[in-house]
Protein backbone atom coordinates (compact mmCIF):
# COMPACT_ATOMS: atom_id res chain seq x y z
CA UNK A 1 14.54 -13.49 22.75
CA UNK A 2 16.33 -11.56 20.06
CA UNK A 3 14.08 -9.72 17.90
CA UNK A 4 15.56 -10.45 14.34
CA UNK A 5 15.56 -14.76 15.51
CA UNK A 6 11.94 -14.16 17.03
CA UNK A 7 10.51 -13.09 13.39
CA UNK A 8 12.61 -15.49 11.82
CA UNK A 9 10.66 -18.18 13.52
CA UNK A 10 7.49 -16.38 13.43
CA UNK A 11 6.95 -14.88 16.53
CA UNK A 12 3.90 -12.45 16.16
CA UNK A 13 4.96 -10.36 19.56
CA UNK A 14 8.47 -10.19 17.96
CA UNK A 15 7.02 -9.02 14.69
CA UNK A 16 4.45 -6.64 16.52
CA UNK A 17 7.42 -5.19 18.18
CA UNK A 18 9.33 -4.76 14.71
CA UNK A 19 6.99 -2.78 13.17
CA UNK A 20 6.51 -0.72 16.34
CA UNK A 21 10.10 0.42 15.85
CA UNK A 22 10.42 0.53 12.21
CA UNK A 23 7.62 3.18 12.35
CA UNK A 24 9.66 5.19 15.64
CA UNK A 25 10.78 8.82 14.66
CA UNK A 26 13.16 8.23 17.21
CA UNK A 27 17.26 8.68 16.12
CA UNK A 28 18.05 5.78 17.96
CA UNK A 29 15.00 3.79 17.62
CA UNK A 30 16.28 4.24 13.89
CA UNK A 31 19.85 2.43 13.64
CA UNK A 32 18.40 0.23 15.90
CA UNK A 33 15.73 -0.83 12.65
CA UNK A 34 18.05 -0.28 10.12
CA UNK A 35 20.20 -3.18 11.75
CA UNK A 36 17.32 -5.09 12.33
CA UNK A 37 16.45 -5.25 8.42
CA UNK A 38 20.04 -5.73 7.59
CA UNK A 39 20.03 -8.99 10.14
CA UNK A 40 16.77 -9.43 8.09
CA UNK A 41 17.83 -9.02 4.19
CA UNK A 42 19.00 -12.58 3.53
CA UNK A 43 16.28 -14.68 4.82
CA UNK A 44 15.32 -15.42 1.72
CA UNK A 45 11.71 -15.48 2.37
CA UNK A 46 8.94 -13.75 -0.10
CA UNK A 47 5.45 -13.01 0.09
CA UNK A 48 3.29 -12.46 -2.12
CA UNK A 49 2.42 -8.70 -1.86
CA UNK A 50 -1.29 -7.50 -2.99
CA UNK A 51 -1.93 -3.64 -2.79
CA UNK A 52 -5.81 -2.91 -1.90
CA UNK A 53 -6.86 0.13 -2.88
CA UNK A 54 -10.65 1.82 -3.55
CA UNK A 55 -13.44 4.19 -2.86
CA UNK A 56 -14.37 5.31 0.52
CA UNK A 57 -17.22 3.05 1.48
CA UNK A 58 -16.73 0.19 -1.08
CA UNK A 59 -16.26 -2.50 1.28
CA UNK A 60 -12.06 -2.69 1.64
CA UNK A 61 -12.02 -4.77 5.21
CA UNK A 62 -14.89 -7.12 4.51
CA UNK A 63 -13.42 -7.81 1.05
CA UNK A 64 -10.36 -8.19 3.42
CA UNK A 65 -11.70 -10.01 5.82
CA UNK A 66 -13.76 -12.53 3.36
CA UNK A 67 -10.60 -13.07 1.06
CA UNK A 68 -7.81 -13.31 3.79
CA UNK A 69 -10.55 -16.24 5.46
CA UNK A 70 -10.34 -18.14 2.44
CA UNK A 71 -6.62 -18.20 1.86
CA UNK A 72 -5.98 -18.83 5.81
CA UNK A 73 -8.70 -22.11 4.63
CA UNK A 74 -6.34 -22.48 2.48
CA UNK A 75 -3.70 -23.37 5.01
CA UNK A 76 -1.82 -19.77 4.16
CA UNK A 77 -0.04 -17.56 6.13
CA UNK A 78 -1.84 -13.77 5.65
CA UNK A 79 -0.44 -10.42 6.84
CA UNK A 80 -2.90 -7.39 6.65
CA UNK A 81 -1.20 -4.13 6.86
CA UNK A 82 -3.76 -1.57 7.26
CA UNK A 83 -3.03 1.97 6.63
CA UNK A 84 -5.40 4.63 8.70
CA UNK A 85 -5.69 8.40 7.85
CA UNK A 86 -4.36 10.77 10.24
CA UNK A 87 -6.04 14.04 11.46
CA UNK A 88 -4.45 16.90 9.70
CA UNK A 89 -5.27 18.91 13.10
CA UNK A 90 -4.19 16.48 15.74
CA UNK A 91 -2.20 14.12 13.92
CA UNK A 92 -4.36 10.75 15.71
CA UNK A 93 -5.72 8.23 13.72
CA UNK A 94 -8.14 5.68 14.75
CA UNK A 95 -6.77 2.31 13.61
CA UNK A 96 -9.97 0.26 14.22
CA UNK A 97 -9.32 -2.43 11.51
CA UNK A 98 -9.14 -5.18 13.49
CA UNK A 99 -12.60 -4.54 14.66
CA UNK A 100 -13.94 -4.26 11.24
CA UNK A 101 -12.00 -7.78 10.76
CA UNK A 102 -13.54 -9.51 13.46
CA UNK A 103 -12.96 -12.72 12.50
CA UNK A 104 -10.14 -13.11 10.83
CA UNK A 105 -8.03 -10.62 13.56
CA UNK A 106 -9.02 -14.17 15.70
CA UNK A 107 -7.83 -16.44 13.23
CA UNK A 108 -4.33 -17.89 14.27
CA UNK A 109 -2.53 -18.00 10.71
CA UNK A 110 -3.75 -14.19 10.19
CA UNK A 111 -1.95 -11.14 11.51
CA UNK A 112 -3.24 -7.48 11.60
CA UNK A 113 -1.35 -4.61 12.06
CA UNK A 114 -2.71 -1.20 11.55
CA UNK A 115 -0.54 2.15 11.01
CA UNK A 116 -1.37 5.39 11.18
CA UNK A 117 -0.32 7.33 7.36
CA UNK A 118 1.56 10.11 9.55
CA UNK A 119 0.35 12.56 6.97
CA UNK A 120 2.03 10.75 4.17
CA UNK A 121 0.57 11.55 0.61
CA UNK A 122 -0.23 8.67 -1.22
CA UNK A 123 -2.47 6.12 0.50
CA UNK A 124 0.12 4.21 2.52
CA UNK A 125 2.84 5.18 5.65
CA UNK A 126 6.50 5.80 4.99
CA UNK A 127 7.33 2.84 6.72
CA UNK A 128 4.75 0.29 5.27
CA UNK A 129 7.96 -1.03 2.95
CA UNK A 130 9.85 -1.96 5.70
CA UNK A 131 6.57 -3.41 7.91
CA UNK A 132 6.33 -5.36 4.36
CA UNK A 133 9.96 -6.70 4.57
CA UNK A 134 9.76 -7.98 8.41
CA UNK A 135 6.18 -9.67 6.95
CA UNK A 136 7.81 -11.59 5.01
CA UNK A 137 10.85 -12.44 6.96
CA UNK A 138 8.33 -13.72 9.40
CA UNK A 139 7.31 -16.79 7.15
CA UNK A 140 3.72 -14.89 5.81
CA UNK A 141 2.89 -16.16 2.27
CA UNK A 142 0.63 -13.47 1.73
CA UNK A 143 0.75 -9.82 2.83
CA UNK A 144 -2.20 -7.34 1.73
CA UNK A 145 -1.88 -3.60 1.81
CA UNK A 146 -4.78 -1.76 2.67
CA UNK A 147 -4.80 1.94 1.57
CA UNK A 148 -6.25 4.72 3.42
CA UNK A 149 -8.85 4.86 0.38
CA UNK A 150 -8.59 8.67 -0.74
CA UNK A 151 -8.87 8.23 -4.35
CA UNK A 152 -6.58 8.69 -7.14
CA UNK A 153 -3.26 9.47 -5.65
CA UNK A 154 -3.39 6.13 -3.97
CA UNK A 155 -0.70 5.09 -6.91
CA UNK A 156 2.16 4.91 -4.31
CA UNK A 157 1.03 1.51 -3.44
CA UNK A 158 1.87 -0.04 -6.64
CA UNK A 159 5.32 0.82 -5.49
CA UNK A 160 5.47 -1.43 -2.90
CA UNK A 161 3.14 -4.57 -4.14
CA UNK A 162 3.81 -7.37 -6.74
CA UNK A 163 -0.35 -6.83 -7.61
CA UNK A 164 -2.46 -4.00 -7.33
CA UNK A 165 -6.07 -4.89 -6.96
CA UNK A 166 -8.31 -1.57 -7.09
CA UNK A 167 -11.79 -2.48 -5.47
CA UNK A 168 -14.79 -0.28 -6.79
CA UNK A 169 -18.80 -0.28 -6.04
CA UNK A 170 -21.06 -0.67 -8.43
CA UNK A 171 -21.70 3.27 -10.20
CA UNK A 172 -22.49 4.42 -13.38
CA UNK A 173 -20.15 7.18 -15.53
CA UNK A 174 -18.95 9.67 -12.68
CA UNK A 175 -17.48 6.72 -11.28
CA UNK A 176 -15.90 5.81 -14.34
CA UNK A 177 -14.89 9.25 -14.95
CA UNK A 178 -13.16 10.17 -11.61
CA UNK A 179 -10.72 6.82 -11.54
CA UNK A 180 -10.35 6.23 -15.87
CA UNK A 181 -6.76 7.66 -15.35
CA UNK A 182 -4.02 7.43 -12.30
CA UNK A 183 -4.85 4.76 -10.33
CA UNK A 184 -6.65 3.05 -12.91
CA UNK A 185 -4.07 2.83 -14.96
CA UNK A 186 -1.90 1.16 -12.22
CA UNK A 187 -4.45 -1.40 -11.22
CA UNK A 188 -3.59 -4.75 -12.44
CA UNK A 189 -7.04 -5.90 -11.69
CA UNK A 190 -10.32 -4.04 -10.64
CA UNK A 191 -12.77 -5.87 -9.16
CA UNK A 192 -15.99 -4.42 -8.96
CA UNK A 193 -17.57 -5.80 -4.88
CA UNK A 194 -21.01 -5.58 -3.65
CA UNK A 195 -21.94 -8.38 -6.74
CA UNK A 196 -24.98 -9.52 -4.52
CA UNK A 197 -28.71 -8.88 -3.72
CA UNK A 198 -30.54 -5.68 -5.39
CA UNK A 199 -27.10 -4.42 -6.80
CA UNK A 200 -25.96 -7.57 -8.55
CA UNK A 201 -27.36 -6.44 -11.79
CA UNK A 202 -25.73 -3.03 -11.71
CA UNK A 203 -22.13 -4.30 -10.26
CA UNK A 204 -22.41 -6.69 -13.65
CA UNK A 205 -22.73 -3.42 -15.71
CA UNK A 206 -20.39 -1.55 -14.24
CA UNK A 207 -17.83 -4.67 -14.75
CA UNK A 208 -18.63 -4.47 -17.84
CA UNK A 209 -17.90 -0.41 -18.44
CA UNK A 210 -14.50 -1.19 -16.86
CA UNK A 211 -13.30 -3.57 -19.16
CA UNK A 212 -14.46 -2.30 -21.79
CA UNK A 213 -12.50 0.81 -20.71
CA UNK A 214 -9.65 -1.25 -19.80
CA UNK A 215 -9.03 -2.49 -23.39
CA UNK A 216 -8.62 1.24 -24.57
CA UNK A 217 -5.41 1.68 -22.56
CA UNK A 218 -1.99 0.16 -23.78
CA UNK A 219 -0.56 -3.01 -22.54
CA UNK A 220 2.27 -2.82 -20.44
CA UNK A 221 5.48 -5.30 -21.04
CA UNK A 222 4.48 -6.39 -17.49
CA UNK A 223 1.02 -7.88 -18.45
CA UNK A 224 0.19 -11.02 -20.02
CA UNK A 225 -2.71 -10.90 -22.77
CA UNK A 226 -6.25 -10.34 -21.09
CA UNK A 227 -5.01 -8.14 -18.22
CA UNK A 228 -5.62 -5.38 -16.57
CA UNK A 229 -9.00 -6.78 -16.38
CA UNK A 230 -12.13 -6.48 -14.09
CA UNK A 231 -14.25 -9.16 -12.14
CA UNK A 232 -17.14 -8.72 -10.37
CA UNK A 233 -16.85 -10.20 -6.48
CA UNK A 234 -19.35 -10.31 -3.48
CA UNK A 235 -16.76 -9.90 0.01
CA UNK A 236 -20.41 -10.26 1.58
CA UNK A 237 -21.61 -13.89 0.07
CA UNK A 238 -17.68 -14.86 0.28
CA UNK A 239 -18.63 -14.90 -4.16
CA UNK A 240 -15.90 -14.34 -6.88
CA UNK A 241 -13.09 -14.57 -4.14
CA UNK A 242 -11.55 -18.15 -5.53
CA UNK A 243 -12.18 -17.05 -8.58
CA UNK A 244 -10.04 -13.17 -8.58
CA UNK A 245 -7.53 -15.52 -6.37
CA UNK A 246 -6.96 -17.60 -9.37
CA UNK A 247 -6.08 -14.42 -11.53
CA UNK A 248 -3.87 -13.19 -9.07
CA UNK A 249 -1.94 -16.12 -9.36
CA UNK A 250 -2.05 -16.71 -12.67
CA UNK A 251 -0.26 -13.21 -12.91
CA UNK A 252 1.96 -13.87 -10.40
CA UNK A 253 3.36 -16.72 -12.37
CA UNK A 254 3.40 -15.28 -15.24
CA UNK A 255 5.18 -11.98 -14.21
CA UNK A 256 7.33 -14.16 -12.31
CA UNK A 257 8.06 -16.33 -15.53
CA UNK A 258 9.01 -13.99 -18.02
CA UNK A 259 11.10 -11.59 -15.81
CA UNK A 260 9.14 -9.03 -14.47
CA UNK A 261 8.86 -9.69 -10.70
CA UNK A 262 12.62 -9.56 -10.01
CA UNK A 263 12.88 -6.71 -12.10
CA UNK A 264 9.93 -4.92 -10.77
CA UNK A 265 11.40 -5.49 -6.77
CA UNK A 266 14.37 -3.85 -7.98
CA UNK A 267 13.16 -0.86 -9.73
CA UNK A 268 10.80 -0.69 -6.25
CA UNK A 269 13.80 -0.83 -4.46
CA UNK A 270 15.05 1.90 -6.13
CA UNK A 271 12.19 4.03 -6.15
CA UNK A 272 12.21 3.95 -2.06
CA UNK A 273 16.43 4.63 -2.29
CA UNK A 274 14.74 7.89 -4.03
CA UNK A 275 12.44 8.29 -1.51
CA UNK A 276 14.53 8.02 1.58
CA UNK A 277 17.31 10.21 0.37
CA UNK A 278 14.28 12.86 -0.31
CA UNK A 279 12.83 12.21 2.93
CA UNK A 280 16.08 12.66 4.98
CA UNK A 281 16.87 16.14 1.91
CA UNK A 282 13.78 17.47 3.98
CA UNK A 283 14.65 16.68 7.36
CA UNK A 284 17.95 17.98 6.98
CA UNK A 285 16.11 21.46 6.03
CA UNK A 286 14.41 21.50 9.52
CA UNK A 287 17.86 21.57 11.82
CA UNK A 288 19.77 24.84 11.94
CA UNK A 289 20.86 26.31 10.27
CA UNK A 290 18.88 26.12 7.34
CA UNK A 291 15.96 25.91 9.64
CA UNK A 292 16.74 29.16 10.45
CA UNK A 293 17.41 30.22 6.90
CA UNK A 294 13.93 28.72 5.57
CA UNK A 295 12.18 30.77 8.38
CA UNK A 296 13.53 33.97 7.28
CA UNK A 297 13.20 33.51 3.22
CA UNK A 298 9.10 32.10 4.36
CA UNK A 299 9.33 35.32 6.03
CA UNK A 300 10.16 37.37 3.03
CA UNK A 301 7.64 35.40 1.01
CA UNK A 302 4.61 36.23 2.96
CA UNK A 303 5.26 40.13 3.27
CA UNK A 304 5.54 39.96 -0.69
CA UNK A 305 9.31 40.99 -0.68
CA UNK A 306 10.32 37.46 -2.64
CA UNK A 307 8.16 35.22 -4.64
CA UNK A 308 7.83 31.72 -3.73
CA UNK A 309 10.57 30.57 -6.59
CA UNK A 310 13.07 32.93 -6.08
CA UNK A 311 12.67 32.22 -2.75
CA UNK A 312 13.24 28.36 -3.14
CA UNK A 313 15.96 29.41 -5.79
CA UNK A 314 17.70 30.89 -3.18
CA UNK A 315 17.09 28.60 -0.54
CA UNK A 316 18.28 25.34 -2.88
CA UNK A 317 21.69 27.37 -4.16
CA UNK A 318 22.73 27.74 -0.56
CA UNK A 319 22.24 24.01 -0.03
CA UNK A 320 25.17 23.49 -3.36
């Protein structure tokens, strides 16, 4: 079966084997994705995309697992793309999400795919736009991206989602103080999990320290009145989940409404133009000869003959 007509009717091997060479290094493996999207681009299909970020710990997959359940109940299409860390000595990652997601890896409207982050700064892997894209053009109605859950420079995921949910445990003020700016500031709603048992009492407080924080930051043009705002959810008694899917609609709409969800796909698709040509402005500098030329001026840097910027200085003029 062609690939591009097996994810147009929703084949999940065909869409397993997508992302599989989307995410290749391989030169050839490469044109053979870009045509792939371009057979792709005018599908016309769109997901909803929801960014998942949060604290090591808080409870990302069963929060996951719990709210992707109830939307499949609700007869929805869900595509999780989990992003795993990778070893900065060996490079492996251990992609166990779909064990953590026991049930709903088995449920037949849900897909899983994890990735490996390759290194890449920011929470997600360079190719999680792209594993986005086929998603969608595979019919999904809902695709979730699940950060690696590092902390505040998890921000690059609000480049590739329509809303950016930031899931936090309940703390007291160090908590408050290590997220107040960064990815706080990108979250369209925080929702504070583990709302259940001996903690319920404390995730109420800390809800309450977050909005109350919330409301001293500016609106954005993006928001409607009342959000960024915080909710307190349980992903282990399945309680709050209707109730933060409701906001996320309601924004949806809204954003969707007035303006901002075209516009904020096309300033997203101009952010990863940005990123590609910077990307590909790096690998260039690894082939000769400027491989060779950014060995030797590294060279001088480390015996203390050149500084570090008059070494890049150097290195960039050569490039003009």
């Amino acid at each position: 079966m062609d690939l591009a007509q097996g994810i147009l009717t929703g084949d999940r091997r065909a869409l397993a084997r997508a992302i599989t060479l989307v995410e290749s290094a391989r030169k050839d493996h490469r044109t053979q994705a870009l045509t792939l999207l371009d057979a792709l681009r005018g599908s016309g299909k769109q997901a909803l995309r929801i960014g998942l970020s949060g604290t090591p710990g808080v409870g990302k997959s069963t929060f996951i697992e719990s709210f992707g359940l109830m939307l499949t109940g609700q007869g929805l299409r869900v595509a999780v793309l989990a992003v795993d860390p990778s070893s900065a000595r060996s490079g492996g990652s251990i992609l166990g999400d779909k064990t953590r997601m026991e049930q709903l890896s088995r449920d037949p409207r849900a897909f899983i795919r994890p990735s490996p982050s390759q290194a890449q700064m920011g929470g997600v892997a360079r190719r999680t736009r792209e594993a986005v894209a086929l998603c969608e053009a595979a019919g999904f109605d809902v695709v979730l991206i699940e950060t690696v859950g590092v902390g505040q420079s998890e921000t690059v995921v609000a480049e590739l989602c329509d809303i950016f949910l930031l899931l936090l445990a309940p703390a007291g003020g160090d908590e408050l103080q290590g997220v107040k700016r960064g990815i706080m500031e990108m979250a369209d709603i925080i929702l504070v999990n583990k709302a259940d048992g001996d903690l319920k009492p404390a995730a109420l407080r800390t809800m309450a320290d977050y909005a109350g924080a919330l409301r001293l930051l500016r609106r954005r043009p993006q928001d409607p009145p009342g959000f960024p705002k915080a909710l307190a959810v349980s992903a282990l008694e399945q309680a709050g989940l209707q109730a933060a899917w409701a906001e996320v609609q309601s924004l949806a709409t809204w954003r969707k409404d007035h303006g901002h969800w075209a516009s904020r796909r096309a300033a997203q698709a101009q952010h990863w133009f940005i990123e590609e040509v910077r990307q590909g402005l790096l690998a260039a500098l690894s082939q000769n000869p400027a491989r060779d030329r950014m060995a030797d001026l590294g060279t001088a840097v480390a015996q203390g003959t050149l500084t570090p910027e008059a070494a890049a200085a150097e290195m960039l003029a050569g490039l003009r």
